[in-house]
C-alpha atoms as a PDB file:
ATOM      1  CA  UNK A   1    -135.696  66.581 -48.439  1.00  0.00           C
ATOM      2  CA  UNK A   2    -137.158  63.491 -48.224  1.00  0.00           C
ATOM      3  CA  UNK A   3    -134.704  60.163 -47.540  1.00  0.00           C
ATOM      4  CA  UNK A   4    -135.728  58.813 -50.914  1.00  0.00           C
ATOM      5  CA  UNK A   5    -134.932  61.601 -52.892  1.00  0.00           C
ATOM      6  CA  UNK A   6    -131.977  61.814 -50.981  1.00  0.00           C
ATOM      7  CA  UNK A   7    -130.624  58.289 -51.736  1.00  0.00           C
ATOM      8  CA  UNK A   8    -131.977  59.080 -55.153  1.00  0.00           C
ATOM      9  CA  UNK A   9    -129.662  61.971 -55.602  1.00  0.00           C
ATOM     10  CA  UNK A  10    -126.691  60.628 -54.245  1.00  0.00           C
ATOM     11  CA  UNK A  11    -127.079  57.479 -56.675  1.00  0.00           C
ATOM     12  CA  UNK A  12    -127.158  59.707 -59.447  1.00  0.00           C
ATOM     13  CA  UNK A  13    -124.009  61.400 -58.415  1.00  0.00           C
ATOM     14  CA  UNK A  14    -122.638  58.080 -58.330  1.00  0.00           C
ATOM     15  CA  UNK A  15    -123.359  56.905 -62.015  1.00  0.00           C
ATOM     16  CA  UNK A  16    -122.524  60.077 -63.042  1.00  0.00           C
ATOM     17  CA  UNK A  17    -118.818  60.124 -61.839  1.00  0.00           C
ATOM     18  CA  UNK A  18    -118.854  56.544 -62.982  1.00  0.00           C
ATOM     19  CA  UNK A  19    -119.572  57.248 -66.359  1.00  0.00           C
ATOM     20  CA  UNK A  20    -117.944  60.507 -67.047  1.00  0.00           C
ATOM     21  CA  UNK A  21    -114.672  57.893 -65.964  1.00  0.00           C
ATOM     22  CA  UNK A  22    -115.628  55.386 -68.959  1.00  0.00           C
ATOM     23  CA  UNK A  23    -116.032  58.395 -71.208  1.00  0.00           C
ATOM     24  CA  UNK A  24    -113.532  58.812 -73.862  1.00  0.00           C
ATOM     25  CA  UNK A  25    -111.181  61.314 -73.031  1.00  0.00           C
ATOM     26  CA  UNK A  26    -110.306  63.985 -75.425  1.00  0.00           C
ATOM     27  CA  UNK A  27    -107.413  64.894 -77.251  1.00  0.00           C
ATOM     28  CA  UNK A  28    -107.119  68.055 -76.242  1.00  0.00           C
ATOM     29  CA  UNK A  29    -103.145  68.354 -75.401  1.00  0.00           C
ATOM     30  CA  UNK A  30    -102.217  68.915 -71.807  1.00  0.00           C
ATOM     31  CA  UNK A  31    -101.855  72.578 -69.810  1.00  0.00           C
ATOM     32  CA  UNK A  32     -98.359  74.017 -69.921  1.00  0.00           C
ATOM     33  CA  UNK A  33     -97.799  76.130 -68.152  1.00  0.00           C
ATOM     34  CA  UNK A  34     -95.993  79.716 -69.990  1.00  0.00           C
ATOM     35  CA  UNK A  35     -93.066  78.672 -67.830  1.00  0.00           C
ATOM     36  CA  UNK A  36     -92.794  75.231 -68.543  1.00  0.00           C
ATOM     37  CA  UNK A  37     -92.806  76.291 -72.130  1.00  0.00           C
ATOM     38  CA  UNK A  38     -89.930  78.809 -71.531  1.00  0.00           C
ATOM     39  CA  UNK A  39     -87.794  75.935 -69.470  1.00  0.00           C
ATOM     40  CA  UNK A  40     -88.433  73.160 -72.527  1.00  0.00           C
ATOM     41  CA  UNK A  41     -87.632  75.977 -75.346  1.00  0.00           C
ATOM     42  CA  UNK A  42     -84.374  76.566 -73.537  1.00  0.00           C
ATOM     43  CA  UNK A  43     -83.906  73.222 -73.120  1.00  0.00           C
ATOM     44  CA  UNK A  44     -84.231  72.464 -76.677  1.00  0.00           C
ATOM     45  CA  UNK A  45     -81.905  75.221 -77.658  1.00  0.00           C
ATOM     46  CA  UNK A  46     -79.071  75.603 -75.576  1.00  0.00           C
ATOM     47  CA  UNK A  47     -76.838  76.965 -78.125  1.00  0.00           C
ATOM     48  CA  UNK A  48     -79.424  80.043 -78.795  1.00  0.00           C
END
């Protein structure tokens, strides 16, 4: 590979991290995990 193409490539990398940053983030909720969930339900419900 060529040094151009190299530099070329690792510029693209770069803008491509930098935008996927700037992107709006989704509001998909946040992993928990199955025993997370079992720890806040219990939590929530002591007298259960």
């Amino acid at each position: 590979m060529n040094r151009q193409k190299k530099i070329k490539q690792l510029l693209k990398a770069h803008q491509k991290k930098a935008n996927a940053k700037l992107a709006p983030k989704s509001n998909k909720p946040k992993y928990i995990s199955k025993a997370d969930r079992l720890k806040l339900e219990a939590e929530a419900s002591p007298e259960t």
